[in-house]
Protein backbone atom coordinates (compact mmCIF):
# COMPACT_ATOMS: atom_id res chain seq x y z
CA UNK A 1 57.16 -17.21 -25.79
CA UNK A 2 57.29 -18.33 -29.48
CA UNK A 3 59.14 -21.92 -30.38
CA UNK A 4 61.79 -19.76 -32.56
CA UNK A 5 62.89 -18.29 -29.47
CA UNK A 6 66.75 -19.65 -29.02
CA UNK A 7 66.44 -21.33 -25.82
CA UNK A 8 69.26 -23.06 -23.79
CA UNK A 9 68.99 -25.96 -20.70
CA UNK A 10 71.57 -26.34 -18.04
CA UNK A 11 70.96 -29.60 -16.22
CA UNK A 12 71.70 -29.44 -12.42
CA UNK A 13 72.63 -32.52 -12.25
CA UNK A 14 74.79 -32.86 -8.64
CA UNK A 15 76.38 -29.66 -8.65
CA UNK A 16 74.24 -26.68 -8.27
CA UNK A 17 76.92 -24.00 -7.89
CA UNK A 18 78.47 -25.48 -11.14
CA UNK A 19 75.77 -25.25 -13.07
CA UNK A 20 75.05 -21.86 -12.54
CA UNK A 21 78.58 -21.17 -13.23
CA UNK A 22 78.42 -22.74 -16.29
CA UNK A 23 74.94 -21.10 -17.51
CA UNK A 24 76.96 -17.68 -16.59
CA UNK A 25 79.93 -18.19 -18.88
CA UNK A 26 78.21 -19.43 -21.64
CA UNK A 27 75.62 -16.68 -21.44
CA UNK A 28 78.92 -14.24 -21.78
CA UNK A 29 80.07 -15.87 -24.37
CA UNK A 30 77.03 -16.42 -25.94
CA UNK A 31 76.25 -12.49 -25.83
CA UNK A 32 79.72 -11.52 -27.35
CA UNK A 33 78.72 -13.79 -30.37
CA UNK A 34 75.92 -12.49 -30.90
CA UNK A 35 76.15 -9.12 -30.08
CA UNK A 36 73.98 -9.27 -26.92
CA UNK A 37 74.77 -6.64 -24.54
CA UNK A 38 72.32 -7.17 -21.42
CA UNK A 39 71.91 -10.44 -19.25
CA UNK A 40 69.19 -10.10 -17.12
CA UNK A 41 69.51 -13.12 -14.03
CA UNK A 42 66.25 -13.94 -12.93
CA UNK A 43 65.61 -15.52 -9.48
CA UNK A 44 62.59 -16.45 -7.58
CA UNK A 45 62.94 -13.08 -4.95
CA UNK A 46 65.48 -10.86 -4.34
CA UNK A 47 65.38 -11.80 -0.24
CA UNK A 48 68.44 -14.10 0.90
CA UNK A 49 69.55 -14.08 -2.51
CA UNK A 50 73.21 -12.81 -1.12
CA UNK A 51 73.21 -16.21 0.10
CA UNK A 52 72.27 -18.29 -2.97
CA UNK A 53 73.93 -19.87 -5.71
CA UNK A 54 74.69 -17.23 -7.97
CA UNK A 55 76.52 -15.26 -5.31
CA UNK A 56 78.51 -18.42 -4.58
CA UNK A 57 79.47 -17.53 -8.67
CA UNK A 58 79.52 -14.19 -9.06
CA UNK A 59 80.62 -13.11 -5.45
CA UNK A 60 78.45 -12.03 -2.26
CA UNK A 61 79.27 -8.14 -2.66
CA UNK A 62 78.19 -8.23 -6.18
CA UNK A 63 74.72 -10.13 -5.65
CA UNK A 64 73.73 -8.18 -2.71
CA UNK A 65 74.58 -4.74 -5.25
CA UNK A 66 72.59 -5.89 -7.75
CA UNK A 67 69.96 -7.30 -5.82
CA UNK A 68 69.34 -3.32 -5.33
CA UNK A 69 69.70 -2.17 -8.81
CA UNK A 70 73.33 -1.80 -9.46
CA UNK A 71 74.36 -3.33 -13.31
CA UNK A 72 77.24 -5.14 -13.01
CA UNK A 73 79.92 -5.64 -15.85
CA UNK A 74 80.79 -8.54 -16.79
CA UNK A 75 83.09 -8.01 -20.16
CA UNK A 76 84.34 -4.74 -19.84
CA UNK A 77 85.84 -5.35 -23.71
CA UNK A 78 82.73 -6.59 -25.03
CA UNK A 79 80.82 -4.32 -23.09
CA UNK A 80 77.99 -7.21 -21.67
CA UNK A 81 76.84 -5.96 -18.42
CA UNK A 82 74.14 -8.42 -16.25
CA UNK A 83 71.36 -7.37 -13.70
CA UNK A 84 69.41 -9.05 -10.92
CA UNK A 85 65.43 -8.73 -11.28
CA UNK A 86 62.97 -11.41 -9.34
CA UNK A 87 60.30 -13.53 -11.39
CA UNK A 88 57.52 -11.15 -10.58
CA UNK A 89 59.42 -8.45 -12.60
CA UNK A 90 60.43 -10.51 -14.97
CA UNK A 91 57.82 -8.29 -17.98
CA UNK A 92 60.36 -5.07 -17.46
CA UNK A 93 63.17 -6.96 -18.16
CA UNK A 94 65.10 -5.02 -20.96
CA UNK A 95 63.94 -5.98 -24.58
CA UNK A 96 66.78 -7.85 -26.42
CA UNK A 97 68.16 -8.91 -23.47
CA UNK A 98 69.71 -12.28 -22.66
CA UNK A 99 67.39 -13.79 -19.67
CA UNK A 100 69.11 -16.54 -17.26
CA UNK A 101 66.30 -18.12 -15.05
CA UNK A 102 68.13 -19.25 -12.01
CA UNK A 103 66.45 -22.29 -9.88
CA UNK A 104 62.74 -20.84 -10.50
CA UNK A 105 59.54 -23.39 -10.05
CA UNK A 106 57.18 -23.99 -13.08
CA UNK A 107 54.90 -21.31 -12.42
CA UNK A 108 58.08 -18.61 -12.78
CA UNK A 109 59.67 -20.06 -15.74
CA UNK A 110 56.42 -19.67 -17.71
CA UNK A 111 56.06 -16.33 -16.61
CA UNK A 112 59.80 -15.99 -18.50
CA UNK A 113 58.53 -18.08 -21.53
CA UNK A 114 55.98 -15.54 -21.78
CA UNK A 115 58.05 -12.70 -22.08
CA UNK A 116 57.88 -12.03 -25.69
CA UNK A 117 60.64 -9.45 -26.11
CA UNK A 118 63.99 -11.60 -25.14
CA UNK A 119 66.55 -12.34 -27.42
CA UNK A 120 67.34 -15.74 -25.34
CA UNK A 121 66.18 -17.84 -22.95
CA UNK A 122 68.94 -19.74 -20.41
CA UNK A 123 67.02 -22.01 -17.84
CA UNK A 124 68.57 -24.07 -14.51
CA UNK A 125 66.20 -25.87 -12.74
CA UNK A 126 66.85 -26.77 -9.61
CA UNK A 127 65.01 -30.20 -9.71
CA UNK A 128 65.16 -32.70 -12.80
CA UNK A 129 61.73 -33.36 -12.80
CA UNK A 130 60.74 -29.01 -13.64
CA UNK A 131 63.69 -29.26 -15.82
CA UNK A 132 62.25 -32.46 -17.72
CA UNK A 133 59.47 -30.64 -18.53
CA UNK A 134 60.55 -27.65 -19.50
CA UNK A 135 62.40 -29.48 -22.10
CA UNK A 136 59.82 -31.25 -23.22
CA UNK A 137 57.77 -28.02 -23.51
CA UNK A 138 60.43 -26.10 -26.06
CA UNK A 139 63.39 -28.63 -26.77
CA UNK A 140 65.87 -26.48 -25.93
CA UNK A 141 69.85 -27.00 -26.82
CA UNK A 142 71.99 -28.19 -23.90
CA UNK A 143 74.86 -26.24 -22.59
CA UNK A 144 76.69 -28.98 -20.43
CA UNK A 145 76.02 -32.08 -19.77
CA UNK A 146 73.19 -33.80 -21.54
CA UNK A 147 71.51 -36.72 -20.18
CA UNK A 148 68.36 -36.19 -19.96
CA UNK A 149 65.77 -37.35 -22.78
CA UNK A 150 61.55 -36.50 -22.66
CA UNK A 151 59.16 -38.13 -24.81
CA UNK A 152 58.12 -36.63 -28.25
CA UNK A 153 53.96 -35.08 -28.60
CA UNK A 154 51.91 -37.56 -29.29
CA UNK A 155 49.48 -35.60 -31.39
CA UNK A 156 47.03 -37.51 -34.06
CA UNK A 157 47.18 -35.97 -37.39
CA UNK A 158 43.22 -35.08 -36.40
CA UNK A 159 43.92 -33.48 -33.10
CA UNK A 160 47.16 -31.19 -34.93
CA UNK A 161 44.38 -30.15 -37.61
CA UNK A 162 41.79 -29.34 -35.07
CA UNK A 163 44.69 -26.99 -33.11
CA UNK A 164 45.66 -25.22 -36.25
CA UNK A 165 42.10 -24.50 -36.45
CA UNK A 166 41.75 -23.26 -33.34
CA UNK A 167 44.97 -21.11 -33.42
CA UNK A 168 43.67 -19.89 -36.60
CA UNK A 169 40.13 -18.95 -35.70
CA UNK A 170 40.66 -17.40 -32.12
CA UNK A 171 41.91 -14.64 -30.72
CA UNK A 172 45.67 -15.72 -29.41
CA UNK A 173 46.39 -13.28 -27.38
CA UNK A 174 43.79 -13.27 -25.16
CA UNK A 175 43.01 -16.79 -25.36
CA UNK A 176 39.82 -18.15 -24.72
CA UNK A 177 38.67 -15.18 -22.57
CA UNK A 178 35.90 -14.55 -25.73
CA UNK A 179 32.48 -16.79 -25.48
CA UNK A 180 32.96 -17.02 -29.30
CA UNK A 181 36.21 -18.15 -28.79
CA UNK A 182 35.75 -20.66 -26.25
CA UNK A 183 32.78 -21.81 -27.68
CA UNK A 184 34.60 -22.59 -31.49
CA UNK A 185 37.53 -24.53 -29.27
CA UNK A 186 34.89 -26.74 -27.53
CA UNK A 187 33.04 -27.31 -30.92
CA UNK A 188 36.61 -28.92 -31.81
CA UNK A 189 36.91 -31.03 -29.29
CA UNK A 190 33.58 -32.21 -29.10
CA UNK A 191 34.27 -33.33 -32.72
CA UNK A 192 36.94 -35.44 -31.67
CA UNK A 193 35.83 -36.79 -28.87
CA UNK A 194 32.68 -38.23 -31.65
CA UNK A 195 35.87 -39.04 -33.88
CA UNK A 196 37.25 -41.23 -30.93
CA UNK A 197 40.44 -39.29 -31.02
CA UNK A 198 42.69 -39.37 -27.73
CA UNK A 199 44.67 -36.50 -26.61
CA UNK A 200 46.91 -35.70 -23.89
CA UNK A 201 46.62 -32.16 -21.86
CA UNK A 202 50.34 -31.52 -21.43
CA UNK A 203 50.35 -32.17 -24.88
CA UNK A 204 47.53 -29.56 -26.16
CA UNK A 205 49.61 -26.80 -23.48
CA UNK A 206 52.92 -27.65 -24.96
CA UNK A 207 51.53 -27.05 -29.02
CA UNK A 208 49.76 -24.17 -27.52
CA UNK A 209 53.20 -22.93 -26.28
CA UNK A 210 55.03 -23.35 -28.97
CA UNK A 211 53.06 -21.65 -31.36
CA UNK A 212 52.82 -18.73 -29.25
CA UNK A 213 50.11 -18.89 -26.46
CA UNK A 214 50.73 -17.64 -22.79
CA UNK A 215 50.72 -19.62 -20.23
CA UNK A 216 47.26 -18.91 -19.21
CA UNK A 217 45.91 -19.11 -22.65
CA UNK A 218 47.58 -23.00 -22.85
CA UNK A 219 45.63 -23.53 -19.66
CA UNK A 220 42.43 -22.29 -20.68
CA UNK A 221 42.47 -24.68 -23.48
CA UNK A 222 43.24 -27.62 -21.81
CA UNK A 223 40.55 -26.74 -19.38
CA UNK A 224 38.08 -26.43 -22.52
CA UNK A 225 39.31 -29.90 -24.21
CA UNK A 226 39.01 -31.72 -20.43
CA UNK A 227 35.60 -31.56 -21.16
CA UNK A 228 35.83 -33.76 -23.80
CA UNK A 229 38.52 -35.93 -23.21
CA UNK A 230 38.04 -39.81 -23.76
């Protein structure tokens, strides 16, 4: 969830099957540095997965065994084993554990950038345009090829000042689910909308992400500043 999380981007560029084999043997590798010893693979559902793109990698017989709880090792020396869970699952994923999200929409990945207790985040998109913004969102390092580029924030100094507020005064982890809360964010807002200060909604969610809000939390305070948005 937080910014400080390693995270790493594997463009799919025209090859699907290669980019999943390349986010697999860099996640080994990465996990033998680092003394990682779980990857968990996280796909969208477990159904048809036998026929996806990861068992085009790591072999049919293996995908369908794991896709019914069987760990499979994948450095016997280094003793890194990987597993199979679906996005809805992805909160029991082991804690430490390396987590590869494999082809999942924009409402899965964020359920993996909220999962607090991973020591990594791996991410292939299957379309440029969820990718795009999931780099925009936490700047990850490439493994691969790198072509892509995103637009910095475009944060005033005023709005930034008026978020650290925010993030300072109100309850983070539940977001704005507190009338106090929600009530102290719109007072903010309100202030800058008087102030004549623009600011962009993807931008508020992606400061709210990186500085540790879930993914509903991010939304709830876009939905708050919307209401005073020049």
């Amino acid at each position: 969830m937080s910014e400080k999380m390693p995270r790493f981007l594997v463009e799919c560029a025209n090859d699907h099957v290669e980019q999943v084999r390349t986010a697999v043997k860099r996640a080994v590798e990465y996990c033998i540095a680092e003394d990682i010893s779980r990857i968990t693979v996280i796909v969208p559902a477990l159904q048809h997965v036998d026929s996806s793109m990861l068992a085009m990698v790591l072999g049919v017989e293996n995908v369908k065994a794991m896709s019914q709880g069987t760990v499979l090792r994948v450095s016997d020396s280094q003793e890194v084993s990987i597993s199979l869970t679906p996005a809805a699952k992805v909160a029991n994923a082991d804690t430490g554990s390396l987590l590869l999200a494999v082809h999942l929409d924009e409402s899965d990945i964020g359920k993996v950038d909220d999962h607090s207790r991973a020591s990594v985040i791996v991410y292939c998109p299957w379309t440029e345009d969820v990718g795009r913004q999931w780099l925009r969102t936490w700047q990850p390092k490439f493994w691969g090829t790198q072509t892509w580029e995103v637009s910095p924030l475009g944060l005033s100094p005023a709005v930034e000042t008026a978020l650290e507020s925010i993030h300072t005064v109100v309850n983070v982890s539940s977001g704005l689910t507190h009338t106090s809360d929600k009530a102290f964010a719109a007072s903010q807002f309100k202030a800058l909308r008087k102030q004549g200060e623009f600011f962009d909604p993807d931008d508020l969610r992606i400061w709210a992400l990186r500085h540790g809000w879930h993914q509903s939390g991010a939304k709830a305070l876009v939905k708050v500043a919307g209401k005073y948005a020049n």
